[in-house]
C-alpha atoms as a PDB file:
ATOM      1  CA  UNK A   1       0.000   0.000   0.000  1.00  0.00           C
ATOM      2  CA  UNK A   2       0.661   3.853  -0.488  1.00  0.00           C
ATOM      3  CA  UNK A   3       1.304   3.731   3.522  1.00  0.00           C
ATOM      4  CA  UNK A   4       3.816   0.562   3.373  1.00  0.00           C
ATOM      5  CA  UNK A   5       6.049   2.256   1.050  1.00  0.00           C
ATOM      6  CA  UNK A   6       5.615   5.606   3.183  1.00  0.00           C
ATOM      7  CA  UNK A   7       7.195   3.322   6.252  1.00  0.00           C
ATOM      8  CA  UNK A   8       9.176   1.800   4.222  1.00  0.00           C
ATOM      9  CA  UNK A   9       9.575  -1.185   7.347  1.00  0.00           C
ATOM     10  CA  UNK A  10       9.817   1.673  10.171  1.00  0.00           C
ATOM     11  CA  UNK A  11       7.181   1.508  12.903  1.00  0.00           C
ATOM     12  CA  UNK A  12       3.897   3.525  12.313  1.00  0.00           C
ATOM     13  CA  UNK A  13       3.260   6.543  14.466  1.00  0.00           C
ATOM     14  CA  UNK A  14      -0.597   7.882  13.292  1.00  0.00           C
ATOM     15  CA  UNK A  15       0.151  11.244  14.483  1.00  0.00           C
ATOM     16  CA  UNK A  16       3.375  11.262  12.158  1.00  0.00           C
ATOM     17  CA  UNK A  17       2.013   9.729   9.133  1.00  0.00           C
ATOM     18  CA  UNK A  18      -0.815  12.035   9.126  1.00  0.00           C
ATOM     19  CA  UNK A  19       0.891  14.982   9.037  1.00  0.00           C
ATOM     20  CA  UNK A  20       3.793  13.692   6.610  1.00  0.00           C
ATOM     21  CA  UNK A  21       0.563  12.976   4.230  1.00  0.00           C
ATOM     22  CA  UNK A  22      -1.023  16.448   4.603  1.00  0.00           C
ATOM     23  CA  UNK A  23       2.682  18.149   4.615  1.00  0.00           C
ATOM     24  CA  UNK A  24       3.311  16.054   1.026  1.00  0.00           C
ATOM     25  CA  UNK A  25      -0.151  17.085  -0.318  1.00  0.00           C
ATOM     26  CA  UNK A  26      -0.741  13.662  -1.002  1.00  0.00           C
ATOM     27  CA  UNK A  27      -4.191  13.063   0.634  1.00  0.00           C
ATOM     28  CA  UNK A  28      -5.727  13.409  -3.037  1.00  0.00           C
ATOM     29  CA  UNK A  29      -3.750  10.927  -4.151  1.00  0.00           C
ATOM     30  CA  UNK A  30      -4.929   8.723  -1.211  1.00  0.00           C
ATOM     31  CA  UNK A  31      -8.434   9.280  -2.199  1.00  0.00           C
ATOM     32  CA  UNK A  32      -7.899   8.253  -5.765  1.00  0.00           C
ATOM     33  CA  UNK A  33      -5.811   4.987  -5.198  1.00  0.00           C
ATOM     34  CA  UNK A  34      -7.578   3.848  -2.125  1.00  0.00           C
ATOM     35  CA  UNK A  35      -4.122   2.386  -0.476  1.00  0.00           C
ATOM     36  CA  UNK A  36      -4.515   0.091  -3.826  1.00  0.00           C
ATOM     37  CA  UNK A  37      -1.337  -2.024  -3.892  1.00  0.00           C
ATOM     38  CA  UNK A  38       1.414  -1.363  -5.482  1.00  0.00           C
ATOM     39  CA  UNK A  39       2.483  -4.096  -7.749  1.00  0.00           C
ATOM     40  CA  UNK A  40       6.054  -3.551  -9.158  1.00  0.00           C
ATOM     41  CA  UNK A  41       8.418  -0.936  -8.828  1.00  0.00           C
ATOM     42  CA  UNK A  42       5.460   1.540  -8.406  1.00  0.00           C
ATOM     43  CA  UNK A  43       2.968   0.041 -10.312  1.00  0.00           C
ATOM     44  CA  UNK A  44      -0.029   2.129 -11.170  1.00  0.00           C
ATOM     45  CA  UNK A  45       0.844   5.280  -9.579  1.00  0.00           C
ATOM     46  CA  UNK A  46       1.082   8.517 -11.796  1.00  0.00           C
ATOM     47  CA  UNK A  47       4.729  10.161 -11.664  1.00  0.00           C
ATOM     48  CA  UNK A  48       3.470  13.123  -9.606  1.00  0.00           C
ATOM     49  CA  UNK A  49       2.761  10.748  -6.603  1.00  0.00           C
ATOM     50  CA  UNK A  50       5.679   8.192  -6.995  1.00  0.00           C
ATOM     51  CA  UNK A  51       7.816  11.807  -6.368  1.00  0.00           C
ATOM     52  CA  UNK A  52       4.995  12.746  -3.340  1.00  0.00           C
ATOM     53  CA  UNK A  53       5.426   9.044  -1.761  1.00  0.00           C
ATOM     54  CA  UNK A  54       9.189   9.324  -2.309  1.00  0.00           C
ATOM     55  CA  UNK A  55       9.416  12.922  -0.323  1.00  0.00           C
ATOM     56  CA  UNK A  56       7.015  11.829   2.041  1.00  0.00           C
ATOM     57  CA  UNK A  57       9.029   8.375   3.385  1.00  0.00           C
ATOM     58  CA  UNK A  58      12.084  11.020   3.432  1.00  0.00           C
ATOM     59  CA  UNK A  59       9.709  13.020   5.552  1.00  0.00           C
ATOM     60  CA  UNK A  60       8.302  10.029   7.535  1.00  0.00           C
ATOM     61  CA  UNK A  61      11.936   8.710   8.834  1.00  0.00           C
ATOM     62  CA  UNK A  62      13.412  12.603   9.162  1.00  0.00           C
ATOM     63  CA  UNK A  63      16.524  12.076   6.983  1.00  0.00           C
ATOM     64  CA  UNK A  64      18.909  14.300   7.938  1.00  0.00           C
ATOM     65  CA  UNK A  65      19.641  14.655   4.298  1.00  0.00           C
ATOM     66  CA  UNK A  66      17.304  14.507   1.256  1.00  0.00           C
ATOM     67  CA  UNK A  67      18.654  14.706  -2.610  1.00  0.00           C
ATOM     68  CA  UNK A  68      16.304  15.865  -4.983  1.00  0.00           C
ATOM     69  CA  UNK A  69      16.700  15.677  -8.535  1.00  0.00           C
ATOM     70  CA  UNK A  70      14.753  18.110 -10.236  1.00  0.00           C
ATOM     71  CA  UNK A  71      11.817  17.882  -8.111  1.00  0.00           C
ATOM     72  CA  UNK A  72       9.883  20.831  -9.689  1.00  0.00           C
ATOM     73  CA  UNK A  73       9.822  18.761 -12.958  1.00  0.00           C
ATOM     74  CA  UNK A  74       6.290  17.130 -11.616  1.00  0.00           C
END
């Protein structure tokens, strides 16, 4: 699911997640994939929210450091 690749195998904290989803804008996203799974690399998700889900794990763990390539390109 969206959320699984959001924790990435790190525990879930609801508080956390639910502001990492509102902070990456990607409750829209949520509402049109449903948590569907994500079969593949990322499967059916558009490129805008494979870039959202990628910020927001980056978000979710606090990274110290994030690299972004080109992330207005989306």
């Amino acid at each position: 699911s969206i959320r699984d690749n959001i924790l990435f195998g790190y525990p879930y904290d609801e508080a956390c997640y639910r502001e990492v989803i509102e902070c990456c804008a990607l409750q829209p996203d949520l509402v049109v994939l449903k948590e569907t799974e994500i079969r593949g690399a990322w499967g059916k998700l558009v490129q805008r929210a494979e870039g959202s889900v990628s910020l927001a794990r980056a978000v979710y763990v606090r990274s110290k450091f994030v690299l972004l390539d080109n992330p207005l390109s989306a």
